[in-house]
PDB file of N, CA and C in Angstrom:
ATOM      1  N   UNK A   1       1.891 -17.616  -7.868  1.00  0.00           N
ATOM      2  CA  UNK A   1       3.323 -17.621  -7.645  1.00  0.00           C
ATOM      3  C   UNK A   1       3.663 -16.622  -6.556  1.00  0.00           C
ATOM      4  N   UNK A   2       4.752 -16.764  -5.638  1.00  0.00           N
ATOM      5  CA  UNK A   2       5.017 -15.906  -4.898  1.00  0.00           C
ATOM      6  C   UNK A   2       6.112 -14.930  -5.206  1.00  0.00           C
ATOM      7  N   UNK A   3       5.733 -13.860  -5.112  1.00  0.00           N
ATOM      8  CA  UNK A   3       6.861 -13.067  -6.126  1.00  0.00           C
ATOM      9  C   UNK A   3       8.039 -12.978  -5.313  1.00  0.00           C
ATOM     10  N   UNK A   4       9.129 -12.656  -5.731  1.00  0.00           N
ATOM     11  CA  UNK A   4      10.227 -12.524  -4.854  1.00  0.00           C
ATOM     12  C   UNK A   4      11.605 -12.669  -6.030  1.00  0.00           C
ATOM     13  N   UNK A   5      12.290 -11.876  -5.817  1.00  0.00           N
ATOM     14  CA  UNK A   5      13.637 -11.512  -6.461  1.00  0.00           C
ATOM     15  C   UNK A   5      14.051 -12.727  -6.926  1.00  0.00           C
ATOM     16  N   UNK A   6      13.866 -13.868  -6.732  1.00  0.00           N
ATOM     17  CA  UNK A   6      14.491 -15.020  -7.589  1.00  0.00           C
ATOM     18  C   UNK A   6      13.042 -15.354  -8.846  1.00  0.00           C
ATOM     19  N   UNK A   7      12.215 -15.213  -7.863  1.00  0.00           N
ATOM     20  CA  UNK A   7      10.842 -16.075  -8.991  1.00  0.00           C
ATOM     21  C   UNK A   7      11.254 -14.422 -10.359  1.00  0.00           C
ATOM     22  N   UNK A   8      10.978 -13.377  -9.702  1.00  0.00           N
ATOM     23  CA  UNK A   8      11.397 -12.136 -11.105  1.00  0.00           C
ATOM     24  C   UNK A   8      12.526 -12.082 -11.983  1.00  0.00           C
ATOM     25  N   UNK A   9      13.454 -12.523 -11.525  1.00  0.00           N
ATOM     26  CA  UNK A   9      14.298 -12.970 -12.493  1.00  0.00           C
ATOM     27  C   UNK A   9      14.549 -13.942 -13.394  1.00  0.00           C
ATOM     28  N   UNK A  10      13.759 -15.112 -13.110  1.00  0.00           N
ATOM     29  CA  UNK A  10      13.814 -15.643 -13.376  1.00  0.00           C
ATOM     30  C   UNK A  10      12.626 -15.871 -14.657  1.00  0.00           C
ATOM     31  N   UNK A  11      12.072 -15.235 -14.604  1.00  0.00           N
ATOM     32  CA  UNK A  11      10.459 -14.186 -15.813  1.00  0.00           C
ATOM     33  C   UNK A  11      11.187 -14.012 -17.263  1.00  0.00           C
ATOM     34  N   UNK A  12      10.301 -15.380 -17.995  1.00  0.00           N
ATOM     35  CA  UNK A  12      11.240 -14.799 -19.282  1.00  0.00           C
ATOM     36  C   UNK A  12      10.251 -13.806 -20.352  1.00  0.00           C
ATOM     37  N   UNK A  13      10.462 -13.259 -21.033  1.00  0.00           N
ATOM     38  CA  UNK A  13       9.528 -12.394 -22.133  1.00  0.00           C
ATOM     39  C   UNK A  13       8.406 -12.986 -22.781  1.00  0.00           C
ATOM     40  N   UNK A  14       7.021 -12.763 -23.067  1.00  0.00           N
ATOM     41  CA  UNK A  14       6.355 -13.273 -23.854  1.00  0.00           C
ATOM     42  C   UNK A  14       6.794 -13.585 -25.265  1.00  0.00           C
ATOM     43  N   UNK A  15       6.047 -14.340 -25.845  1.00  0.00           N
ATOM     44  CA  UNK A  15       6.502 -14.511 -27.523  1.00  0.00           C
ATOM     45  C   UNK A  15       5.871 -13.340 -28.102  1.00  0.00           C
ATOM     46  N   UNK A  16       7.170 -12.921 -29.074  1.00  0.00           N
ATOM     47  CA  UNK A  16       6.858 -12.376 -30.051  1.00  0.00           C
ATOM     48  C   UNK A  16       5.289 -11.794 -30.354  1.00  0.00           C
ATOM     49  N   UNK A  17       4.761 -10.350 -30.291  1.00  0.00           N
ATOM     50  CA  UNK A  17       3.620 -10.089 -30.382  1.00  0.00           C
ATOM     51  C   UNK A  17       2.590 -10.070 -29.355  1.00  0.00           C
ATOM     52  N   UNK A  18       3.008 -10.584 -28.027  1.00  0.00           N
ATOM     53  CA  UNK A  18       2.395 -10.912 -27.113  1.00  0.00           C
ATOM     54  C   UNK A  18       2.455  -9.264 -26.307  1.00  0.00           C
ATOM     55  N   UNK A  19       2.750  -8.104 -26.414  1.00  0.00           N
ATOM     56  CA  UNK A  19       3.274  -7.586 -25.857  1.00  0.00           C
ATOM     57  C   UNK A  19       3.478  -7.529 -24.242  1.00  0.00           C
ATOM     58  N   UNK A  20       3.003  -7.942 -23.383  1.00  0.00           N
ATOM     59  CA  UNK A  20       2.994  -7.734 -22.106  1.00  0.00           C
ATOM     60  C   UNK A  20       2.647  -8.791 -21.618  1.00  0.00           C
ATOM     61  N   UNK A  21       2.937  -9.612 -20.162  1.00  0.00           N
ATOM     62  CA  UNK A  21       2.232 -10.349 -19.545  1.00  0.00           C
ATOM     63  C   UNK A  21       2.498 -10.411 -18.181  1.00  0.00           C
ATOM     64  N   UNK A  22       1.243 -10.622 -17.021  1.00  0.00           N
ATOM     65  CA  UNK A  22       1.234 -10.022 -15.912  1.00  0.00           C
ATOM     66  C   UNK A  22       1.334 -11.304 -15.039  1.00  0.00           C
ATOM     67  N   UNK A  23       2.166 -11.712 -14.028  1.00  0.00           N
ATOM     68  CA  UNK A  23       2.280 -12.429 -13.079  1.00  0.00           C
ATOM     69  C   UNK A  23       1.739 -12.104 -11.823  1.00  0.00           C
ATOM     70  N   UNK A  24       0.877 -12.320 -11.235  1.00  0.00           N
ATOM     71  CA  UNK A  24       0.529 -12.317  -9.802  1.00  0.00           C
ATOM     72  C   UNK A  24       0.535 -13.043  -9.040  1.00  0.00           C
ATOM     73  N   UNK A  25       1.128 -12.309  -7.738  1.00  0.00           N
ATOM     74  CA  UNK A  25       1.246 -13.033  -6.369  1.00  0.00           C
ATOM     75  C   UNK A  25       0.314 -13.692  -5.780  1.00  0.00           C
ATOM     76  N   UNK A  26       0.413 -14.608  -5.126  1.00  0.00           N
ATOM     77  CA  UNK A  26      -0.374 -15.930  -4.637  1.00  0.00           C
ATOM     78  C   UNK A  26      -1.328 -15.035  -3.141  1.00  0.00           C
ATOM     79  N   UNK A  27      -0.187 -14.163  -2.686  1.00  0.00           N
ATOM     80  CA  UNK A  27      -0.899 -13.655  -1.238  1.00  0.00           C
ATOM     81  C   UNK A  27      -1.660 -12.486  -1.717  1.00  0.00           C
ATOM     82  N   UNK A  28      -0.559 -11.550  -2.120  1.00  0.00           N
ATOM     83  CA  UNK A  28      -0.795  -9.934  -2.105  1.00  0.00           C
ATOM     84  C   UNK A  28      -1.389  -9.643  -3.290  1.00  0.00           C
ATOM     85  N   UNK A  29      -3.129  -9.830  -3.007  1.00  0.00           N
ATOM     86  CA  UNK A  29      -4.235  -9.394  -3.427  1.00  0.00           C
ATOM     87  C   UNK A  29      -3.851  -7.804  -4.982  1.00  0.00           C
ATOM     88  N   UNK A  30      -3.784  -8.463  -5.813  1.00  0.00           N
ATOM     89  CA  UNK A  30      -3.733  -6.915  -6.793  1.00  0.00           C
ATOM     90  C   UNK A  30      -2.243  -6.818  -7.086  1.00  0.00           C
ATOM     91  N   UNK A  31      -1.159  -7.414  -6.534  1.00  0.00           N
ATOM     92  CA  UNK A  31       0.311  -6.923  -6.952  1.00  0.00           C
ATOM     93  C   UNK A  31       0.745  -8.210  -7.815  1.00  0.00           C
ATOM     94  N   UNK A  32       0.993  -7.941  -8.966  1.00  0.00           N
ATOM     95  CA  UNK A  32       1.743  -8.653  -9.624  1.00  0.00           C
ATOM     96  C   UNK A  32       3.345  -7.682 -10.353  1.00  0.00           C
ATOM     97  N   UNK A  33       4.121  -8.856 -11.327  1.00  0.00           N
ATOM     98  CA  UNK A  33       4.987  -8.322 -12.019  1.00  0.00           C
ATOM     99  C   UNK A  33       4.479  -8.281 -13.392  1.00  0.00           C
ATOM    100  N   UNK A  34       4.553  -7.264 -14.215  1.00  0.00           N
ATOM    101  CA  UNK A  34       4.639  -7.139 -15.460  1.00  0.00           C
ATOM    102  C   UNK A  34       6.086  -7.174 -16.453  1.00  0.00           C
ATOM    103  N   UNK A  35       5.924  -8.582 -17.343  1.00  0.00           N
ATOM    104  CA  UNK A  35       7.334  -8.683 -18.179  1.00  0.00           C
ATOM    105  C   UNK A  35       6.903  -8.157 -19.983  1.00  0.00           C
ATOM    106  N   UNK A  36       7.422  -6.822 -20.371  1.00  0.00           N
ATOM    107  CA  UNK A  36       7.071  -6.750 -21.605  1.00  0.00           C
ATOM    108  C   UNK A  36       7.617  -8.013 -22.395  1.00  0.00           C
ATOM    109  N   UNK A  37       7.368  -7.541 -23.941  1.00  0.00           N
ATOM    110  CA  UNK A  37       8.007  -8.307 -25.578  1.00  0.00           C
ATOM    111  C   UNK A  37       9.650  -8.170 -24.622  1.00  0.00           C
ATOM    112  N   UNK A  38      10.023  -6.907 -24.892  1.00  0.00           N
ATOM    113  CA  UNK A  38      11.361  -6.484 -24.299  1.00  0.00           C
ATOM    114  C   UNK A  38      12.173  -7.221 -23.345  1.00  0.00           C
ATOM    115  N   UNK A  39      11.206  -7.302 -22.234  1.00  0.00           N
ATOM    116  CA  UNK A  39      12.110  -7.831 -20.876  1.00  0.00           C
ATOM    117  C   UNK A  39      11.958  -7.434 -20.250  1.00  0.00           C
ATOM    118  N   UNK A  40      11.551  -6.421 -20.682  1.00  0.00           N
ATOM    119  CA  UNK A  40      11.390  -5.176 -19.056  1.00  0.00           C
ATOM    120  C   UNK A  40      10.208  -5.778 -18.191  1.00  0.00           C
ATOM    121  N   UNK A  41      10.800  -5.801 -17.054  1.00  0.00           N
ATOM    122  CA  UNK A  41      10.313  -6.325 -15.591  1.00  0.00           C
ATOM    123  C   UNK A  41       9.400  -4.967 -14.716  1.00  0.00           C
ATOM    124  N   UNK A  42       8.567  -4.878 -14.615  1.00  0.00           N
ATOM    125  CA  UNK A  42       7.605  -4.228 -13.633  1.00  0.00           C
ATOM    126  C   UNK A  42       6.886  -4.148 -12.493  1.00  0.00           C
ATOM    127  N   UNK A  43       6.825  -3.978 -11.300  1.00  0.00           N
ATOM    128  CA  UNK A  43       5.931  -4.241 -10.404  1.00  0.00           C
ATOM    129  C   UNK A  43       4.626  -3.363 -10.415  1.00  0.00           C
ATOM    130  N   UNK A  44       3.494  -4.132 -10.340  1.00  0.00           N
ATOM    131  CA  UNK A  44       2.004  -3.576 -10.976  1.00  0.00           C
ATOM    132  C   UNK A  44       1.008  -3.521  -9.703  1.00  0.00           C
ATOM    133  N   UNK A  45       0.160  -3.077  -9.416  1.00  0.00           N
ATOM    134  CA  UNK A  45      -1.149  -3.066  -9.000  1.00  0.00           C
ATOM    135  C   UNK A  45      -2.272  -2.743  -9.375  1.00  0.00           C
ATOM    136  N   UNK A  46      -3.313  -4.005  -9.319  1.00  0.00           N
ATOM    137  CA  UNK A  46      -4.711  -3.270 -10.153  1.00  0.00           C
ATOM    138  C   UNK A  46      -5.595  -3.240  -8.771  1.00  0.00           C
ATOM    139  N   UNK A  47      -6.179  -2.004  -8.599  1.00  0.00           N
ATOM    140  CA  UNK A  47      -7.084  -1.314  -8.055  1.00  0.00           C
ATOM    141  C   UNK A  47      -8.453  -1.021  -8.894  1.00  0.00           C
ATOM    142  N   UNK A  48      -9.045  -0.301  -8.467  1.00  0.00           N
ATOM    143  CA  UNK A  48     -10.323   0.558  -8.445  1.00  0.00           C
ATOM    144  C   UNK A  48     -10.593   1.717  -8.057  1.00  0.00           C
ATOM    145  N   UNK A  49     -10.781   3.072  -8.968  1.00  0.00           N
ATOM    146  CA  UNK A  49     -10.930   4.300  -8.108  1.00  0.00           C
ATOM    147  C   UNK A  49     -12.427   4.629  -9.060  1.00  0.00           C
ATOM    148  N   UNK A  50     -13.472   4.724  -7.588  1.00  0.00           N
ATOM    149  CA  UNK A  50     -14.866   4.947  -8.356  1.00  0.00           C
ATOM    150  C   UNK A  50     -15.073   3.960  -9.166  1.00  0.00           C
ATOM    151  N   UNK A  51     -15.094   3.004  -8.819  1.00  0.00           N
ATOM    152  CA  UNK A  51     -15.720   1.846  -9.968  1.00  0.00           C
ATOM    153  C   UNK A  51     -15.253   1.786 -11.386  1.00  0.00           C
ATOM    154  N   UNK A  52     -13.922   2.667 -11.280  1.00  0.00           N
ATOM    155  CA  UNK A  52     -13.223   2.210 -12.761  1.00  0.00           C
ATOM    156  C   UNK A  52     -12.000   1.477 -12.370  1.00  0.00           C
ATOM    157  N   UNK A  53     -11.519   0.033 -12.884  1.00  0.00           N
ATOM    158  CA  UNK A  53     -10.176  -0.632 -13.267  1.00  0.00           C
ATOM    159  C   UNK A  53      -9.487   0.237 -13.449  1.00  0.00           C
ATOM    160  N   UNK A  54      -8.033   0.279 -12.840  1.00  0.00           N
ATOM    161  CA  UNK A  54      -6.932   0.854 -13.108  1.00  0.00           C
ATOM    162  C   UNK A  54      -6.182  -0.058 -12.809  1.00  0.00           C
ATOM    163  N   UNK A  55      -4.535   0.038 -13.172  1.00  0.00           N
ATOM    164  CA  UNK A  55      -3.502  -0.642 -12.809  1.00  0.00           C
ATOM    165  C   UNK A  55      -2.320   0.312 -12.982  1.00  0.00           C
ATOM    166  N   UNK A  56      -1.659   0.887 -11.710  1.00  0.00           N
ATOM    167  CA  UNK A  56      -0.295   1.263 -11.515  1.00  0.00           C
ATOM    168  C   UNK A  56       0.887   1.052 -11.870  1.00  0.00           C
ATOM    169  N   UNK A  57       1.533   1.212 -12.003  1.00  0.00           N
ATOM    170  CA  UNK A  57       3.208   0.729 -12.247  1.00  0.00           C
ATOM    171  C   UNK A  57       4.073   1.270 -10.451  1.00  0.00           C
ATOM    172  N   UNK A  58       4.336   0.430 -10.121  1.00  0.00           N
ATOM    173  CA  UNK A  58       4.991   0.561  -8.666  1.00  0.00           C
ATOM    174  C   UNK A  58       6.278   1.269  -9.113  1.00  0.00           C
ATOM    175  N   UNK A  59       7.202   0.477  -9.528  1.00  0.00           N
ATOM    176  CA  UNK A  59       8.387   0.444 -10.510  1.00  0.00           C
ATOM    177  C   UNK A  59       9.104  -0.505 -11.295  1.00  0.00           C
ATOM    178  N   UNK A  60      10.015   0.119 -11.646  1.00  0.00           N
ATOM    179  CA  UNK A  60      11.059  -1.168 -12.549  1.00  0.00           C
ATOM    180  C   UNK A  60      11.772  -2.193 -11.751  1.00  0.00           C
ATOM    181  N   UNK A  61      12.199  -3.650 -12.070  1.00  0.00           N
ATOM    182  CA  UNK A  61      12.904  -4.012 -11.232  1.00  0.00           C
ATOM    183  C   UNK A  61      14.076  -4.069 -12.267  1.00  0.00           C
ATOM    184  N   UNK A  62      15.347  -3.921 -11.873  1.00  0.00           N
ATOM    185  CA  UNK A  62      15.294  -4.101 -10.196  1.00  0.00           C
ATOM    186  C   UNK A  62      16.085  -3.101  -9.640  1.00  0.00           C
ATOM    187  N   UNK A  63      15.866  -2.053  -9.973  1.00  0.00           N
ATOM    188  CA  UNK A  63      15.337  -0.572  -9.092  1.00  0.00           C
ATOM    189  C   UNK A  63      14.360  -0.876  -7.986  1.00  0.00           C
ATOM    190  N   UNK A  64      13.543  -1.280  -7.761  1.00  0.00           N
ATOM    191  CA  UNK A  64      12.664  -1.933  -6.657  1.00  0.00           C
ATOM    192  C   UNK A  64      13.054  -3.272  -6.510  1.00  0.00           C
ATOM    193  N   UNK A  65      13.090  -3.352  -5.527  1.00  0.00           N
ATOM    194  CA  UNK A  65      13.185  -4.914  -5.185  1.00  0.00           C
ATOM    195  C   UNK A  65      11.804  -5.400  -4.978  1.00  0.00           C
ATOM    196  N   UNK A  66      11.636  -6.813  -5.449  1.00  0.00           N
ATOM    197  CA  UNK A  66      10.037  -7.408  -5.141  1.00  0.00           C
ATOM    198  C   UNK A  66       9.538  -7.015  -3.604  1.00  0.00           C
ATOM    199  N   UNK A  67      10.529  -6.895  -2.590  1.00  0.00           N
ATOM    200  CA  UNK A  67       9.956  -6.702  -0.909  1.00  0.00           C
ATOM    201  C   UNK A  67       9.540  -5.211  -0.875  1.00  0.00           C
ATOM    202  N   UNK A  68      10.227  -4.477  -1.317  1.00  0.00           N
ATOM    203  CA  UNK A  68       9.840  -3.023  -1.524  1.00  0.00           C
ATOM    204  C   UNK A  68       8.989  -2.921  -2.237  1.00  0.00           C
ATOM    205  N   UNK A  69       8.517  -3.533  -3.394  1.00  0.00           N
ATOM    206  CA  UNK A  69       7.381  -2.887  -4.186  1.00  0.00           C
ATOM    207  C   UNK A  69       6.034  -4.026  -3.564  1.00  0.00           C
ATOM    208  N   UNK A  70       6.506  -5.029  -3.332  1.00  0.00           N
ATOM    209  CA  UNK A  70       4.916  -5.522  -2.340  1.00  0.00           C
ATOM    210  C   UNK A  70       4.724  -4.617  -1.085  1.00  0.00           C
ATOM    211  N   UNK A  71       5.662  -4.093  -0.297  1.00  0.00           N
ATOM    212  CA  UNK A  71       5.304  -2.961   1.009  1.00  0.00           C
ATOM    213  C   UNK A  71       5.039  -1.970   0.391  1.00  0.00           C
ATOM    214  N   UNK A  72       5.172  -1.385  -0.571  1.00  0.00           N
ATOM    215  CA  UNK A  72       4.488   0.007  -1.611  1.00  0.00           C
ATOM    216  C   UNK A  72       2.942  -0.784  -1.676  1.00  0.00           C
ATOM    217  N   UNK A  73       2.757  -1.942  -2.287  1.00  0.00           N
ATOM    218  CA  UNK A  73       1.708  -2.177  -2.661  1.00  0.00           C
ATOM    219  C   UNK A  73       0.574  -2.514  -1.747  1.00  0.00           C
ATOM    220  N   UNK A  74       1.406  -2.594  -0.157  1.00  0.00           N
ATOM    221  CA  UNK A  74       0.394  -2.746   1.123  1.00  0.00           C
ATOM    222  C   UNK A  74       0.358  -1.864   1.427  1.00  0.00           C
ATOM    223  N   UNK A  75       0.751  -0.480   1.354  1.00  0.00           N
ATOM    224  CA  UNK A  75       0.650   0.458   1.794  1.00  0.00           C
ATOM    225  C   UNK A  75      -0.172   1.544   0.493  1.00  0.00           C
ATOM    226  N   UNK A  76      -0.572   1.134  -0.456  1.00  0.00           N
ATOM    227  CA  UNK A  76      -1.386   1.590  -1.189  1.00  0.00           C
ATOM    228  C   UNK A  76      -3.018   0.941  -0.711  1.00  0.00           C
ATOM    229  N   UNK A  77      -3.220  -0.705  -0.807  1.00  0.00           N
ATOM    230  CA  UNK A  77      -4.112  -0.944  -0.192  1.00  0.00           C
ATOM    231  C   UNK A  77      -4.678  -0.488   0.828  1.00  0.00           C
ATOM    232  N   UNK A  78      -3.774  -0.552   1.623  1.00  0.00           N
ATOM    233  CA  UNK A  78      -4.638   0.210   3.584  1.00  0.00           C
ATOM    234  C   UNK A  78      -5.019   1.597   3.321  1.00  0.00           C
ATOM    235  N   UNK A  79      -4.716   2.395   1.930  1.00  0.00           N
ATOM    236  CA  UNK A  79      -4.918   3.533   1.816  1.00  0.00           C
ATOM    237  C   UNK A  79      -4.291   4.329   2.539  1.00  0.00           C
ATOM    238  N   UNK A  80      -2.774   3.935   3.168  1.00  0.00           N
ATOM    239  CA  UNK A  80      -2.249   4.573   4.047  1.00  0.00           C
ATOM    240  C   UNK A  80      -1.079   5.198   3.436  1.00  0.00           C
ATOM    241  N   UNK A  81      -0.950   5.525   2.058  1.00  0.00           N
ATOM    242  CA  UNK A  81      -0.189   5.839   1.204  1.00  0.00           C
ATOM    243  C   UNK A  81       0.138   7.371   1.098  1.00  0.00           C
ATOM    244  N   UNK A  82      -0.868   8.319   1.714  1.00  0.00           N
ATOM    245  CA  UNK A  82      -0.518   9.513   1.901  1.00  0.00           C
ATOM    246  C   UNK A  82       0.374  10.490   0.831  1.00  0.00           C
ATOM    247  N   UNK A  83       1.423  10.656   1.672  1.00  0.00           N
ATOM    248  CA  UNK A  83       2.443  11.489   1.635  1.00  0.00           C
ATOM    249  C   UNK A  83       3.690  10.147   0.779  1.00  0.00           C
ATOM    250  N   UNK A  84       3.443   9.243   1.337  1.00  0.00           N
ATOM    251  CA  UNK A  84       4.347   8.088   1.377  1.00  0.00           C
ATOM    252  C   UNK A  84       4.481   7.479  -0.128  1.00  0.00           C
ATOM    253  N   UNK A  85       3.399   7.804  -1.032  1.00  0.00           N
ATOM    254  CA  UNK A  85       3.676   6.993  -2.252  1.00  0.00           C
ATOM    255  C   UNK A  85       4.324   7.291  -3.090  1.00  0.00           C
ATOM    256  N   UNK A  86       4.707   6.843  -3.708  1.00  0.00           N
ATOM    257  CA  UNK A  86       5.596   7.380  -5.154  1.00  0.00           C
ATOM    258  C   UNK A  86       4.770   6.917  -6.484  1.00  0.00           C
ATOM    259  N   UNK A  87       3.283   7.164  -6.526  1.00  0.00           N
ATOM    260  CA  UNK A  87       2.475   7.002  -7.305  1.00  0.00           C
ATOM    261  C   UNK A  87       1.802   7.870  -7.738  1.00  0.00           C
ATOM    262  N   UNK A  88       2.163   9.315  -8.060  1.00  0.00           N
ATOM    263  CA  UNK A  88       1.659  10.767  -7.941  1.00  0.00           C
ATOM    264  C   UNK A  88      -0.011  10.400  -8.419  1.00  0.00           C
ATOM    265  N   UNK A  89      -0.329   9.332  -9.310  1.00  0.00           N
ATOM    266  CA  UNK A  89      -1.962   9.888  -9.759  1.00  0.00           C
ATOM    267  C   UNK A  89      -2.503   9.504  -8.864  1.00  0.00           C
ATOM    268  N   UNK A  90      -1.942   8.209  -7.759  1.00  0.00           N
ATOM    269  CA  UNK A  90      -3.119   7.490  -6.904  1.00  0.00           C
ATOM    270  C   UNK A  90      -3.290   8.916  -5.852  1.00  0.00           C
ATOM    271  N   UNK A  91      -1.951   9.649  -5.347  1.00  0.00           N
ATOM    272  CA  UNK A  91      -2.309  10.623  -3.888  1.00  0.00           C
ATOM    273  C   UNK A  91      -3.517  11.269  -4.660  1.00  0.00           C
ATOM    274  N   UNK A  92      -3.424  11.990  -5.966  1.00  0.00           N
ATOM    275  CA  UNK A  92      -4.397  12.755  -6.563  1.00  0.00           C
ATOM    276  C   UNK A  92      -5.595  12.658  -6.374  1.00  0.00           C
ATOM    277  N   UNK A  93      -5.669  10.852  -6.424  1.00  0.00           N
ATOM    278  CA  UNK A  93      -6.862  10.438  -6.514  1.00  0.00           C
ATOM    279  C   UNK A  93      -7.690  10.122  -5.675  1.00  0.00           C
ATOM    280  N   UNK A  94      -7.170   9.926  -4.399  1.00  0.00           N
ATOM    281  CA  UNK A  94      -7.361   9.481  -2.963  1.00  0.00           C
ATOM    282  C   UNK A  94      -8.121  11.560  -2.618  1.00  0.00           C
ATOM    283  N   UNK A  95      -6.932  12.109  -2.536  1.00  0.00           N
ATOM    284  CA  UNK A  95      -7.020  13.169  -2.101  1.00  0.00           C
ATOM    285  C   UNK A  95      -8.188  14.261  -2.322  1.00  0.00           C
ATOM    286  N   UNK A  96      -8.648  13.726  -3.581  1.00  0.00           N
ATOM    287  CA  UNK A  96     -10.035  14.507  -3.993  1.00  0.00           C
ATOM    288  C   UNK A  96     -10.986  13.402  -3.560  1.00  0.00           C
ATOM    289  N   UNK A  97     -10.961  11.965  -2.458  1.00  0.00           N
ATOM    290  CA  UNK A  97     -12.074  11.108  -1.876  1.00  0.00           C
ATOM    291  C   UNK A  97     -12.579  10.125  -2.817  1.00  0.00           C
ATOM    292  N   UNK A  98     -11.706   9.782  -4.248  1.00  0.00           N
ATOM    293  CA  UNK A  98     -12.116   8.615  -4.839  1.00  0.00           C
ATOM    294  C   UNK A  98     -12.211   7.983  -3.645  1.00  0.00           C
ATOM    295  N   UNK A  99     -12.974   6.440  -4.088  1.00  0.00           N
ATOM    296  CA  UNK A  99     -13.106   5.363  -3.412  1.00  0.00           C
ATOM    297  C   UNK A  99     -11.925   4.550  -4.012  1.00  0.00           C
ATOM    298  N   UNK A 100     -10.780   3.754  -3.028  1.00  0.00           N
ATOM    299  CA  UNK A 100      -9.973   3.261  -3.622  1.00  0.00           C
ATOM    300  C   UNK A 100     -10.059   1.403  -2.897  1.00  0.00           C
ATOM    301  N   UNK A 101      -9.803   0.637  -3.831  1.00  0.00           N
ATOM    302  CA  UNK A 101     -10.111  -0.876  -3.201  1.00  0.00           C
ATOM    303  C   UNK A 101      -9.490  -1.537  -4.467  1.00  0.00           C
ATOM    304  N   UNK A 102      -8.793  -2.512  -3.476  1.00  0.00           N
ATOM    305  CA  UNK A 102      -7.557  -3.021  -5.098  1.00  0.00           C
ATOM    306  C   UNK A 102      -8.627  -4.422  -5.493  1.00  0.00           C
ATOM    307  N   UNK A 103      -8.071  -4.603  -6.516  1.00  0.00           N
ATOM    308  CA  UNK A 103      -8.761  -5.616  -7.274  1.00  0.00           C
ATOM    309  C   UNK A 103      -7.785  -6.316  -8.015  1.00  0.00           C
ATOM    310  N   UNK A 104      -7.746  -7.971  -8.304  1.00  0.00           N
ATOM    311  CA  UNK A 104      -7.210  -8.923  -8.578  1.00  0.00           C
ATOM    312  C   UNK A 104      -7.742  -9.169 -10.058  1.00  0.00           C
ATOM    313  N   UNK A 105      -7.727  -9.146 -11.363  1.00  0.00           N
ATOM    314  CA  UNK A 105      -8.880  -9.710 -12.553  1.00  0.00           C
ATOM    315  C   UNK A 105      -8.401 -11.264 -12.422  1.00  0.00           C
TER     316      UNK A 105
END
């Protein structure tokens, strides 16, 4: 699916017990939305630092808009995230020379 402010709104909640479920984008390699039980809407990325799975929380939508949190999420990929992210564990993690490379499951 291609994410974008109509396809996220349009995201209804898992059933009952399901707690979470993750939508990913058709292009952008590793960024999907996460919709809890709740409703609550998320923009996600799963990476790799050192050969362990991780997955981020970009932010909430729609505090982020889907265009803003996929350009967060290209700018985490290129590793060009620096100063620039609003992901305090990834700078951490970069900054002490993990190996960082996003990953899709």
């Amino acid at each position: 699916m291609k994410i974008s402010q109509r396809s996220v709104e349009a995201l209804k909640p898992p059933a009952k017990g399901s707690h979470s479920k993750v939508w990913y984008d058709d292009k952008a390699t590793g960024f999907g939305v996460r919709v809890s039980e709740a409703g609550v809407k998320a923009f996600v990325l799963n990476y790799s630092v050192a050969g362990r799975e991780r997955r981020a929380t970009i932010g909430r939508w729609p505090e982020w808009s889907a265009d803003a949190a996929r350009e967060e999420a290209r700018n985490l990929i290129r590793g060009s995230f620096g100063q620039r992210s609003s992901i305090p564990h990834l700078r951490r993690s970069l900054r002490y020379g993990e190996h960082f490379q996003s990953n899709q499951p």
